[in-house]
C-alpha atoms as a PDB file:
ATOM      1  CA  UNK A   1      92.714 103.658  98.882  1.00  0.00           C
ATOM      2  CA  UNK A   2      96.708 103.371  98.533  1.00  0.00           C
ATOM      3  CA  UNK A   3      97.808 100.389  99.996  1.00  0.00           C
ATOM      4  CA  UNK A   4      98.421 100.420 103.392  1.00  0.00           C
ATOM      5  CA  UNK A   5      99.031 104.356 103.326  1.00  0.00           C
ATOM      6  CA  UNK A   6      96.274 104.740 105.701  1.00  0.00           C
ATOM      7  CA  UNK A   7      97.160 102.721 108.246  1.00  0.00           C
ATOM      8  CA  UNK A   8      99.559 102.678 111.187  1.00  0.00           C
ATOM      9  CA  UNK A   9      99.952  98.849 111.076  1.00  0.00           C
ATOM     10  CA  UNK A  10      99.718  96.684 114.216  1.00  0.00           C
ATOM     11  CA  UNK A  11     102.628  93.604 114.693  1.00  0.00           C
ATOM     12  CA  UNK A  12     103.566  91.840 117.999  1.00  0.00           C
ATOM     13  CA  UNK A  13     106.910  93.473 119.568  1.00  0.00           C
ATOM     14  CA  UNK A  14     110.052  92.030 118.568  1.00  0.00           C
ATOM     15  CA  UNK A  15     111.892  89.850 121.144  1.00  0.00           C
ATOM     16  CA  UNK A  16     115.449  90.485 120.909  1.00  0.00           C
ATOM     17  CA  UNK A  17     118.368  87.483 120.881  1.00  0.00           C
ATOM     18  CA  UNK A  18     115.255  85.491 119.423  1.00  0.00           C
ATOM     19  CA  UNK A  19     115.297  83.140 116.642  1.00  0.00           C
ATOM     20  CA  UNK A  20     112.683  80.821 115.181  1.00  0.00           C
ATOM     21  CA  UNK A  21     114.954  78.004 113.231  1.00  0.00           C
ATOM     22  CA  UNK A  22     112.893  76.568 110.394  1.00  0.00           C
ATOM     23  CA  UNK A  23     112.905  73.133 108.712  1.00  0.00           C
ATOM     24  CA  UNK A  24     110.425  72.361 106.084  1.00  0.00           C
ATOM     25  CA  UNK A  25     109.668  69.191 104.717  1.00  0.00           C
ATOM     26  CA  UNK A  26     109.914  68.690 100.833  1.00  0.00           C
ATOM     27  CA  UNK A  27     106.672  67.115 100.212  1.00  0.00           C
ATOM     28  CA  UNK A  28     103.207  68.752 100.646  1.00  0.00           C
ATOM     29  CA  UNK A  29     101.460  66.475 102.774  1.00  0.00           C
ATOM     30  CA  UNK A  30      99.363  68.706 105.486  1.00  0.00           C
ATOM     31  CA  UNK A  31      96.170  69.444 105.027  1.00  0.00           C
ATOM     32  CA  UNK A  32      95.642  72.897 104.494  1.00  0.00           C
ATOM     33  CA  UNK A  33      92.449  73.722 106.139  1.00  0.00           C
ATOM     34  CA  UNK A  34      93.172  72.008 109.414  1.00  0.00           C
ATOM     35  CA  UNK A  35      96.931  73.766 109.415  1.00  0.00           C
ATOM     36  CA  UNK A  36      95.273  76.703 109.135  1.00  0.00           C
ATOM     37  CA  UNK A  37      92.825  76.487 111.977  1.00  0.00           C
ATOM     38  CA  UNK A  38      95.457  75.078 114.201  1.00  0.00           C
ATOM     39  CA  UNK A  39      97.379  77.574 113.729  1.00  0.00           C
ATOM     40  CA  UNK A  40      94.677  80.237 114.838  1.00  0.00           C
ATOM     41  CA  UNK A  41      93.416  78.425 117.759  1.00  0.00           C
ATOM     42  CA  UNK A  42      97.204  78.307 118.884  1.00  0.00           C
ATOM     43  CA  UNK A  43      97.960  81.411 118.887  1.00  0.00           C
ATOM     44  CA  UNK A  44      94.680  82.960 120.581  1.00  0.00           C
ATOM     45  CA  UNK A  45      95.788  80.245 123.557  1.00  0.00           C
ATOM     46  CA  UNK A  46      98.911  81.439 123.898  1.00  0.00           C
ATOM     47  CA  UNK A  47      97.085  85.193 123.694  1.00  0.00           C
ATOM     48  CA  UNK A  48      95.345  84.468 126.323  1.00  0.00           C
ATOM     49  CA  UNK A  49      98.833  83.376 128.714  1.00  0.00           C
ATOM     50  CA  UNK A  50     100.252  86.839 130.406  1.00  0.00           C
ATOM     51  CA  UNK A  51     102.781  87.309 127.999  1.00  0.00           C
ATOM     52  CA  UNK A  52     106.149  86.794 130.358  1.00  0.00           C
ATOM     53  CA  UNK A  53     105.313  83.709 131.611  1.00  0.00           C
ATOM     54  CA  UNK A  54     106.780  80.394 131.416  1.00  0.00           C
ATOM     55  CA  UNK A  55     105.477  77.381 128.886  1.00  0.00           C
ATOM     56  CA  UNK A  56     106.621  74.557 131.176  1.00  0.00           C
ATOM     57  CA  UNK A  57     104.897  71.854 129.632  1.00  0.00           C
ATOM     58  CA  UNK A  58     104.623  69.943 126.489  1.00  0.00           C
ATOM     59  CA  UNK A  59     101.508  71.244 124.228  1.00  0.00           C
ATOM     60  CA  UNK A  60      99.772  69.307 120.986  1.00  0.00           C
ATOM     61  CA  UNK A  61      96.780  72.063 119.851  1.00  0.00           C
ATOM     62  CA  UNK A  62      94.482  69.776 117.001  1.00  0.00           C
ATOM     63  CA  UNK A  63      91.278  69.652 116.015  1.00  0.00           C
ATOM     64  CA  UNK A  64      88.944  67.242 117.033  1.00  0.00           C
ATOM     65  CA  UNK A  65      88.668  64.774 114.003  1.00  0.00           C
ATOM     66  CA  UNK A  66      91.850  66.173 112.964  1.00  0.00           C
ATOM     67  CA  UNK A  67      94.763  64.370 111.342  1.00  0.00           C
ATOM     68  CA  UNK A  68      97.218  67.407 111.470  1.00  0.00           C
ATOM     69  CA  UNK A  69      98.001  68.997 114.670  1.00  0.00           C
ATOM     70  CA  UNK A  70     100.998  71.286 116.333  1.00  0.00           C
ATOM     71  CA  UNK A  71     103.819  70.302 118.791  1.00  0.00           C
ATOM     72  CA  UNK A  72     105.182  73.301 121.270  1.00  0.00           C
ATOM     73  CA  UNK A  73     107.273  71.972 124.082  1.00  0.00           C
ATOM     74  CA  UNK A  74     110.369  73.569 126.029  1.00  0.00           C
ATOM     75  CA  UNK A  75     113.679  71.923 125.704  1.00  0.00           C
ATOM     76  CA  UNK A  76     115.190  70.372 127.121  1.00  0.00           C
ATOM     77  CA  UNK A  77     111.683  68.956 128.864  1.00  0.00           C
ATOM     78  CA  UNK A  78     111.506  70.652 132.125  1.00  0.00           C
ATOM     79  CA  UNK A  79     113.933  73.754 131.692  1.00  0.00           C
ATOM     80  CA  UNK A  80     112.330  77.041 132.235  1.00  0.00           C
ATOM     81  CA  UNK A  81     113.662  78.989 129.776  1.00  0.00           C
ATOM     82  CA  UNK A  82     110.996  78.919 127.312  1.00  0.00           C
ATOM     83  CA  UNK A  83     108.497  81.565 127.747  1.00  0.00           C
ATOM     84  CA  UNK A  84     104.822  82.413 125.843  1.00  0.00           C
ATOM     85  CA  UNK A  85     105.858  85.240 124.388  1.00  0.00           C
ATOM     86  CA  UNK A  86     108.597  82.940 122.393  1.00  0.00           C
ATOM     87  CA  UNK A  87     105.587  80.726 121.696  1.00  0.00           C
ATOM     88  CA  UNK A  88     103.962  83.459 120.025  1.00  0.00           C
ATOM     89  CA  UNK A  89     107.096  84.655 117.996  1.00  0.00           C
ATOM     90  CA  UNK A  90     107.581  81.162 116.702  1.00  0.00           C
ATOM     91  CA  UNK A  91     104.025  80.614 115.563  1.00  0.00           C
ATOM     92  CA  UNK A  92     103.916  84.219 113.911  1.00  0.00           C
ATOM     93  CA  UNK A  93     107.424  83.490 112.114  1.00  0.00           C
ATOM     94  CA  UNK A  94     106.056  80.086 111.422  1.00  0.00           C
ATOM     95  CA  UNK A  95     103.170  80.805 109.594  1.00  0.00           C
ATOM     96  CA  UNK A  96     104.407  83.828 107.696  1.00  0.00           C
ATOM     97  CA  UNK A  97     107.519  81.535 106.406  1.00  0.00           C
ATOM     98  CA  UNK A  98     105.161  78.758 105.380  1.00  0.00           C
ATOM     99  CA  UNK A  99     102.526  81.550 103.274  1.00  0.00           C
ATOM    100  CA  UNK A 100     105.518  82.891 101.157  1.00  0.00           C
ATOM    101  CA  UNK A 101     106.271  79.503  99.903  1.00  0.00           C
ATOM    102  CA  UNK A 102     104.546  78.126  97.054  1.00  0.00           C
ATOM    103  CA  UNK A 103     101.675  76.205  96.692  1.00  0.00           C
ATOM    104  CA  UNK A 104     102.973  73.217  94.914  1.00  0.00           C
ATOM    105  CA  UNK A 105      99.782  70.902  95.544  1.00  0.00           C
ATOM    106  CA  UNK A 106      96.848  73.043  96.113  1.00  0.00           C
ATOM    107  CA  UNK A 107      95.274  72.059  99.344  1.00  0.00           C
ATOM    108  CA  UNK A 108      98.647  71.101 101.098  1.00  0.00           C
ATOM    109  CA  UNK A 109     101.647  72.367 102.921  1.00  0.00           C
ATOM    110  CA  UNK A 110     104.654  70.785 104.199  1.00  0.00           C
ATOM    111  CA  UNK A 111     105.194  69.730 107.297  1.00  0.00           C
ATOM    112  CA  UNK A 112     107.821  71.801 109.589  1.00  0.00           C
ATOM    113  CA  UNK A 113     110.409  71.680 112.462  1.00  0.00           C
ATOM    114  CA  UNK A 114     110.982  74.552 114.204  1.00  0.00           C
ATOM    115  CA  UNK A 115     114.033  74.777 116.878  1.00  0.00           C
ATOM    116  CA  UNK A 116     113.588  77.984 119.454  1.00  0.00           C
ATOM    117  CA  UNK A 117     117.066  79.162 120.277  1.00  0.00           C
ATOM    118  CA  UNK A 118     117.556  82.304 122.747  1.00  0.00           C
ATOM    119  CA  UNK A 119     121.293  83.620 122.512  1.00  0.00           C
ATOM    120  CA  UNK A 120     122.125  81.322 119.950  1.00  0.00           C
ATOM    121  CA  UNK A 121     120.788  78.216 122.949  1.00  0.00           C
ATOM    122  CA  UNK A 122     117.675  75.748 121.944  1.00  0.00           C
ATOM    123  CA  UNK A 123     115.443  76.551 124.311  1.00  0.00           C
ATOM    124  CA  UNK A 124     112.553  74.872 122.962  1.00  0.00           C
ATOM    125  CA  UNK A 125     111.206  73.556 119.556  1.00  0.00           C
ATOM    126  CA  UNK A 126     108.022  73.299 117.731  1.00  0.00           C
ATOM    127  CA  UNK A 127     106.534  70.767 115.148  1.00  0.00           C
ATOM    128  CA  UNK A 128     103.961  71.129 112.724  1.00  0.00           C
ATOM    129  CA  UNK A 129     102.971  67.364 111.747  1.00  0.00           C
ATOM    130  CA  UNK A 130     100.020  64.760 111.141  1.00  0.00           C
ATOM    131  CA  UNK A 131      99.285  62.252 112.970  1.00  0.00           C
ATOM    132  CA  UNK A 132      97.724  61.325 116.467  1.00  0.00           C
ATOM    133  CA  UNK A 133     100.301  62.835 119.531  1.00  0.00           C
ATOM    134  CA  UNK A 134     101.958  60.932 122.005  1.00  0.00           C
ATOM    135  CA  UNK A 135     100.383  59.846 125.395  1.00  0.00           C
ATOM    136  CA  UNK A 136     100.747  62.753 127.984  1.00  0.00           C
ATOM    137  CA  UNK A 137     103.412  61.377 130.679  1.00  0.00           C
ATOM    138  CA  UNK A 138     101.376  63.301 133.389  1.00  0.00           C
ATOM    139  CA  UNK A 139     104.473  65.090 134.303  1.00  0.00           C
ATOM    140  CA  UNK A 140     102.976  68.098 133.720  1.00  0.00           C
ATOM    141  CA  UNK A 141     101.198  67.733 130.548  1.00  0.00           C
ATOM    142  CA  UNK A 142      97.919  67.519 130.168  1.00  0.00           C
ATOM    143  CA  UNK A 143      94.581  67.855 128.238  1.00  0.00           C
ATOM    144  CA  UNK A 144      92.038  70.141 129.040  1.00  0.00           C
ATOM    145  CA  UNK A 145      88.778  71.376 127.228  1.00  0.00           C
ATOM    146  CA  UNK A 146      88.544  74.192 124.580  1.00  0.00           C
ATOM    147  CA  UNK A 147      88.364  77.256 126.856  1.00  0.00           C
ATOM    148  CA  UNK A 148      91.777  78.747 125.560  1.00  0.00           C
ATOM    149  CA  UNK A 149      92.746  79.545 129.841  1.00  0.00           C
ATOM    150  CA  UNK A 150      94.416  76.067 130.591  1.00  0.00           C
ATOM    151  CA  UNK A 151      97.457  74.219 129.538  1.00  0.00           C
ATOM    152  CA  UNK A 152      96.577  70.908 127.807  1.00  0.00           C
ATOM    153  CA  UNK A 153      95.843  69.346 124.088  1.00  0.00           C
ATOM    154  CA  UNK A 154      93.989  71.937 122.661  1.00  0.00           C
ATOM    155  CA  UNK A 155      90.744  71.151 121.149  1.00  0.00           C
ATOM    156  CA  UNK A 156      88.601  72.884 118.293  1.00  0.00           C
ATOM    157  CA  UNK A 157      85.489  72.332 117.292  1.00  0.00           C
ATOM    158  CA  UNK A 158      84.791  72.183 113.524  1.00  0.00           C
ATOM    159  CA  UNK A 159      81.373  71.629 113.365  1.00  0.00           C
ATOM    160  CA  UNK A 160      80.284  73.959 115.390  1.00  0.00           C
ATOM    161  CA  UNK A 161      81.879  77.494 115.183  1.00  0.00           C
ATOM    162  CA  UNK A 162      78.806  78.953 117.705  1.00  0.00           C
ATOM    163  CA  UNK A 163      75.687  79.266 117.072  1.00  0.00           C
ATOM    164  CA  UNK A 164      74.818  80.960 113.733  1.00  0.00           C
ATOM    165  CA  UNK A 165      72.105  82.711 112.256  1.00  0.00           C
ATOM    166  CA  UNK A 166      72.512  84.482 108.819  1.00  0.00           C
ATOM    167  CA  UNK A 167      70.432  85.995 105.277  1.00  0.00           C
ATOM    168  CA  UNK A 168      72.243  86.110 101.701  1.00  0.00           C
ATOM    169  CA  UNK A 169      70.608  89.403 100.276  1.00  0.00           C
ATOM    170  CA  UNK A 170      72.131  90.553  96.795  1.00  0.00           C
ATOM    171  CA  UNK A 171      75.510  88.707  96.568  1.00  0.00           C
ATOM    172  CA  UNK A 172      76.047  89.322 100.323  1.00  0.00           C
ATOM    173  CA  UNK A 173      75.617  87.259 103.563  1.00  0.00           C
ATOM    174  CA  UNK A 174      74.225  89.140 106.665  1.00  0.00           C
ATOM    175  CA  UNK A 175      73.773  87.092 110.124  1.00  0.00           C
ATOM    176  CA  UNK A 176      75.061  86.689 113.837  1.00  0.00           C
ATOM    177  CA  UNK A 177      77.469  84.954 115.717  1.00  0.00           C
ATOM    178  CA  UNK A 178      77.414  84.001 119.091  1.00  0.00           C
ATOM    179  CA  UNK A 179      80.552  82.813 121.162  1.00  0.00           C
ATOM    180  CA  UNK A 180      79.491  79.344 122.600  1.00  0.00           C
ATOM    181  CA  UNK A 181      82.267  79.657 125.436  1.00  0.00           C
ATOM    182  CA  UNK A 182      80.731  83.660 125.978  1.00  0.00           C
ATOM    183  CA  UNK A 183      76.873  84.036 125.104  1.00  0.00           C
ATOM    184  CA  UNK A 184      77.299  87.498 126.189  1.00  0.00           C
ATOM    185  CA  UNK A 185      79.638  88.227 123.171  1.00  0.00           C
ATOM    186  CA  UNK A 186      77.829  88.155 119.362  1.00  0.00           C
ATOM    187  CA  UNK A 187      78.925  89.069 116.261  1.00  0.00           C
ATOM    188  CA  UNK A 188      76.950  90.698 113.954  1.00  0.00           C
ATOM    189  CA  UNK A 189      78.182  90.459 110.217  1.00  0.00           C
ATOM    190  CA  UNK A 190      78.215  90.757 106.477  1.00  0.00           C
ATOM    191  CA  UNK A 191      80.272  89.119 103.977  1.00  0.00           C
ATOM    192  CA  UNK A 192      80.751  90.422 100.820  1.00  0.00           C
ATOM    193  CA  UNK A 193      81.079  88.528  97.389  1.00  0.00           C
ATOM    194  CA  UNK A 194      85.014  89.742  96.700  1.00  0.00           C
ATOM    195  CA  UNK A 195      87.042  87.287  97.417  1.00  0.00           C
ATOM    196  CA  UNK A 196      90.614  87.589  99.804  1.00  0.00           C
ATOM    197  CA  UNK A 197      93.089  85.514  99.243  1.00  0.00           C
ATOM    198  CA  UNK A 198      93.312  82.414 101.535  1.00  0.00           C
ATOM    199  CA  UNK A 199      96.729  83.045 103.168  1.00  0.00           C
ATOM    200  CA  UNK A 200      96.751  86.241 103.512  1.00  0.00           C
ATOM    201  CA  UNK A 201      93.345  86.553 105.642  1.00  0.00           C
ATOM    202  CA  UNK A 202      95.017  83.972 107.386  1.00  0.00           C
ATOM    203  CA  UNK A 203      97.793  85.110 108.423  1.00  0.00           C
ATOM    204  CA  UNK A 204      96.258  88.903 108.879  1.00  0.00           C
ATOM    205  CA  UNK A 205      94.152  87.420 111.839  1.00  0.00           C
ATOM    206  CA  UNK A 206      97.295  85.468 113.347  1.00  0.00           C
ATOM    207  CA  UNK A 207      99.207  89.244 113.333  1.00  0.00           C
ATOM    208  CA  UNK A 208      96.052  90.609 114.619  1.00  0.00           C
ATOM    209  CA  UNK A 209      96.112  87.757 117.404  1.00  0.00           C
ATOM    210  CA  UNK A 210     100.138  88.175 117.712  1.00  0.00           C
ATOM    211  CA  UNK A 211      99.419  92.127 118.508  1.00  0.00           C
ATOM    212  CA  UNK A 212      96.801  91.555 121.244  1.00  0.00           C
ATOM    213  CA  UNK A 213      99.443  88.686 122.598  1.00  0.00           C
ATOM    214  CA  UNK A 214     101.255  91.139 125.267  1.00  0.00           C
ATOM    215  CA  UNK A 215      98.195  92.333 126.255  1.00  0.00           C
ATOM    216  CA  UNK A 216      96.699  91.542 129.504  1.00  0.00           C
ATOM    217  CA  UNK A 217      93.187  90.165 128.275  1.00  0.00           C
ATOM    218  CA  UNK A 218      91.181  92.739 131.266  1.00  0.00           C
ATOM    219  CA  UNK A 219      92.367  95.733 129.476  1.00  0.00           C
ATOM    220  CA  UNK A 220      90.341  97.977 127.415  1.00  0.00           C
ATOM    221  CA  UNK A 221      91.010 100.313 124.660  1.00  0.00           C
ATOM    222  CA  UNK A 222      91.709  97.313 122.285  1.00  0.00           C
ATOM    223  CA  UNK A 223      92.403  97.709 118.448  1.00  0.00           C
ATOM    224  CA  UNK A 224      94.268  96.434 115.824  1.00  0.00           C
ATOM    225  CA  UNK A 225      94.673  97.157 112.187  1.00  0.00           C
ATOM    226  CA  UNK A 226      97.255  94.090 110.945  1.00  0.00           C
ATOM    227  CA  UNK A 227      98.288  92.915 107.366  1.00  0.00           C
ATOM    228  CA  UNK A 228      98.178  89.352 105.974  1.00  0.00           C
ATOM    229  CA  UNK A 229     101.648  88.109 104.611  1.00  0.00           C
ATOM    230  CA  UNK A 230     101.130  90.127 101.208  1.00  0.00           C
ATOM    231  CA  UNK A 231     100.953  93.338 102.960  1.00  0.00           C
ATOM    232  CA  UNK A 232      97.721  93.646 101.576  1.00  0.00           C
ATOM    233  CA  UNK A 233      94.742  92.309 103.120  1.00  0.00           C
ATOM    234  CA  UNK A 234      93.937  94.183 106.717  1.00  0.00           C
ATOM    235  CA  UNK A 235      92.230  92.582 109.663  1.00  0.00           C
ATOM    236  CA  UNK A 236      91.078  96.117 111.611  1.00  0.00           C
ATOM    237  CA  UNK A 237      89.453  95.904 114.789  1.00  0.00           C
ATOM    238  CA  UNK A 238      88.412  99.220 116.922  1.00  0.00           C
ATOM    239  CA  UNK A 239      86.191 100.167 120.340  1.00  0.00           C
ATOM    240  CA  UNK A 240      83.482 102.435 120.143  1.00  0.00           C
ATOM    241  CA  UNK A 241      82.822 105.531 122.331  1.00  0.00           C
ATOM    242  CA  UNK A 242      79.937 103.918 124.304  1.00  0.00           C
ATOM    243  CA  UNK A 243      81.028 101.537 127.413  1.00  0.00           C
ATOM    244  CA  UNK A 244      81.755  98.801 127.660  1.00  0.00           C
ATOM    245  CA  UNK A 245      85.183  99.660 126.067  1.00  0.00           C
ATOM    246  CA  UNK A 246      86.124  97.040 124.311  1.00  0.00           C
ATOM    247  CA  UNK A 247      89.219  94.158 125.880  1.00  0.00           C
ATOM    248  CA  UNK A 248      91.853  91.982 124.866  1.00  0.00           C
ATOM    249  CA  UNK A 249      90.031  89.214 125.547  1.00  0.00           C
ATOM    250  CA  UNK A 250      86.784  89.743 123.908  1.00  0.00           C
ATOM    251  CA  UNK A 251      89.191  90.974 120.849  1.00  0.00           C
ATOM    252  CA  UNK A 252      91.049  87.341 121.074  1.00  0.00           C
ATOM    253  CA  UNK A 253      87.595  85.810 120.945  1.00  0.00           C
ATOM    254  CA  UNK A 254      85.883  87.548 118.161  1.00  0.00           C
ATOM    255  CA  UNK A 255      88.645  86.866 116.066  1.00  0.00           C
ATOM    256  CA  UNK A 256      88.979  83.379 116.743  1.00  0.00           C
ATOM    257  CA  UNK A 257      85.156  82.603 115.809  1.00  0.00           C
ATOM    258  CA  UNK A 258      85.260  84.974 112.626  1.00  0.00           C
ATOM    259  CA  UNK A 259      88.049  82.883 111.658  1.00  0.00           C
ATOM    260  CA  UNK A 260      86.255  79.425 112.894  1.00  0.00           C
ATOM    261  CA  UNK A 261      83.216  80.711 110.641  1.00  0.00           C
ATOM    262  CA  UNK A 262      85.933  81.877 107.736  1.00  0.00           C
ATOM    263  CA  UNK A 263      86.777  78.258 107.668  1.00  0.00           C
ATOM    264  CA  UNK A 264      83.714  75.999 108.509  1.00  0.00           C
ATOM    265  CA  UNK A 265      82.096  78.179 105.544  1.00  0.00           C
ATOM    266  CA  UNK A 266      85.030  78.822 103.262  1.00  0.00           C
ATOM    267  CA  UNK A 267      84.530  82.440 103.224  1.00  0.00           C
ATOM    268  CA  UNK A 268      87.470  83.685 102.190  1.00  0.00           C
ATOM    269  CA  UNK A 269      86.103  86.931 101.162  1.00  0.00           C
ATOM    270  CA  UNK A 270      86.006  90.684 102.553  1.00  0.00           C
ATOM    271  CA  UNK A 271      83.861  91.101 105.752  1.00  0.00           C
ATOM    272  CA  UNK A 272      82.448  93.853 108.093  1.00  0.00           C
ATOM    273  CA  UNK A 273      81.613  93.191 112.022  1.00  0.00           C
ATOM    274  CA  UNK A 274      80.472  94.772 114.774  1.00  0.00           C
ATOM    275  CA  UNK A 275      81.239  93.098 118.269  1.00  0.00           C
ATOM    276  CA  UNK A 276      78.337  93.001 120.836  1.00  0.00           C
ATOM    277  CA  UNK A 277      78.442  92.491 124.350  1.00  0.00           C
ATOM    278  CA  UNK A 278      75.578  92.102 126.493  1.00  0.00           C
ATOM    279  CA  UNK A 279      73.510  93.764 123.484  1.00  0.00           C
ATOM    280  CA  UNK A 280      75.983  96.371 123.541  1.00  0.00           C
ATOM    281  CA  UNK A 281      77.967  97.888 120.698  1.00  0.00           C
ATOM    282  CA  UNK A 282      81.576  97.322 121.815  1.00  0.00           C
ATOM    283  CA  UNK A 283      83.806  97.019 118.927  1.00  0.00           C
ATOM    284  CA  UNK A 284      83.494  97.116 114.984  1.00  0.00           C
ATOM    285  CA  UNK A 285      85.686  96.235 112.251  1.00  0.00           C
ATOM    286  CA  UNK A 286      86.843  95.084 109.008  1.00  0.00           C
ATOM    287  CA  UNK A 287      88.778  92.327 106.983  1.00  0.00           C
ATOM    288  CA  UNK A 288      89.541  93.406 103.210  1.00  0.00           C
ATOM    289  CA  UNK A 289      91.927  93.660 100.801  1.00  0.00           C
ATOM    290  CA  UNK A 290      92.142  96.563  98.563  1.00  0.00           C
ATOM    291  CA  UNK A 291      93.289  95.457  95.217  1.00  0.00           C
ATOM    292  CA  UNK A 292      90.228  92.809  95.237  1.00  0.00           C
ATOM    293  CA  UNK A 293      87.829  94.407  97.319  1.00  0.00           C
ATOM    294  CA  UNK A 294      85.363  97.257  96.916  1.00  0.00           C
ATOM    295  CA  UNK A 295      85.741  98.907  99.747  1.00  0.00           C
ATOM    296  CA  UNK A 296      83.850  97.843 102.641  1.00  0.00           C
ATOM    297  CA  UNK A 297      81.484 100.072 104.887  1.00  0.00           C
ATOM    298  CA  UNK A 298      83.659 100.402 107.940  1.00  0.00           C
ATOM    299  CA  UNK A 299      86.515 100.865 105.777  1.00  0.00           C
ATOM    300  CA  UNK A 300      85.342 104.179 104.844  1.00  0.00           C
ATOM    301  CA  UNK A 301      84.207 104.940 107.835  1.00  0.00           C
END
């Protein structure tokens, strides 16, 4: 299949007099992995924000036993003027920046500054950095648990991506997935043996998550078909015919505990899914690449 001829890619809208002003750091010192996952878990909390709203308070989204996390808070503290949609346009233009730089020390990225600016004015900034974040003033900030609706530190799980069940059979992993925060919603999987490349499935689910962004989470008729930084790899997500249509929401969800299972497994490699919900058939999809990937089932399809 040409590359990307058969597709009518997915990206989040453009927000005009927006800029995302990037600083990076010279020395790799961020641990991959957890940047990554971060990085995913931020943007499906912003996803699930209506998209026009305001991000009053100060936000650090890190892992539990993490030593890297993400800072996202308006400036100056208290204004109004930063919104979640600029949230989501920093983190997209964030992590595409960082995945076309070069891997200097495998295993590590620099740590960045981003400054927010609307009409040329700061009207927030953004930090990508180790270390444990400052006390919450209780000025407005907050921590809250894991459930992606509240604002707060934002906690992941790495040990436990849901609950898992899953066969290797010729090369090729088969299993389930079930959402621990929505037992309603499973997963039903295989992973092939070609490989993806790490960045670029990476940042193919955070356009994918960037897409379904303005989105209000109720509505139905959800799909995306979005492209990692290469232009390459394609994170495709459809509803089927049969209700329940597929929504934003369950979209957001699926893709954050593919990507959760991605990382707690190091499967970096080409996958097909269909998305259950309440036993029913919902929503299928695909994440591949095709210069290193036979093509998948669903791909064809």
């Amino acid at each position: 299949m040409d590359n990307q001829s058969s597709y009518n890619l997915s990206s989040p809208p453009l927000i005009p007099n927006f800029e995302t002003r990037l600083t990076f750091d010279r020395n790799p010192t961020m641990i991959l992995d957890q940047v990554l996952s971060n990085a995913v878990e931020g943007m499906a909390h912003f996803a699930f924000m209506p998209w026009d709203s305001h991000a009053l308070i100060y936000r650090t989204i890190m892992g539990v036993g993490f030593t890297e996390r993400i800072d996202i808070s308006p400036w100056p503290r208290g204004a109004t003027g930063l919104q979640v949609k600029h949230c989501v346009q920093a983190l997209y233009d964030t992590a595409f920046a960082l995945a076309r730089k070069p891997i200097t020390r495998p295993g590590y990225v620099p740590k960045v500054y981003a400054g927010l600016f609307l009409q040329n004015r700061q009207i927030g900034y953004m930090k990508w950095l180790s270390g444990r974040p400052r006390e919450l003033n209780g000025g407005g900030d907050s921590r809250v648990k894991s459930n992606l609706i509240h604002n707060s530190t934002v906690a992941l799980v790495r040990s436990d991506a849901g609950n898992q069940t899953g066969i290797q059979v010729a090369g090729e992993t088969t299993g389930t997935l079930v959402d621990p925060t929505d037992p309603r919603l499973a997963i039903r999987y295989t992973v092939f043996t070609q490989p993806i490349p790490v960045l670029d499935a990476w940042t193919a689910i955070l356009n994918a998550l960037a897409t379904a962004a303005p989105q209000s989470v109720y509505e139905t008729g959800a799909a995306v078909d979005a492209a990692g930084v290469s232009g390459e790899t394609i994170v495709h997500v459809h509803e089927t015919g049969t209700p329940p249509f597929l929504n934003w929401g369950t979209l957001i969800n699926a893709l954050r505990l593919i990507w959760k299972t991605i990382t707690n497994n190091h499967w970096y490699q080409a996958w097909d899914f269909d998305l259950t919900y309440d036993g029913a058939i919902v929503g299928e999809g695909y994440i591949w690449n095709p210069r290193t990937t036979r093509a998948s089932r669903k791909s064809l399809q």
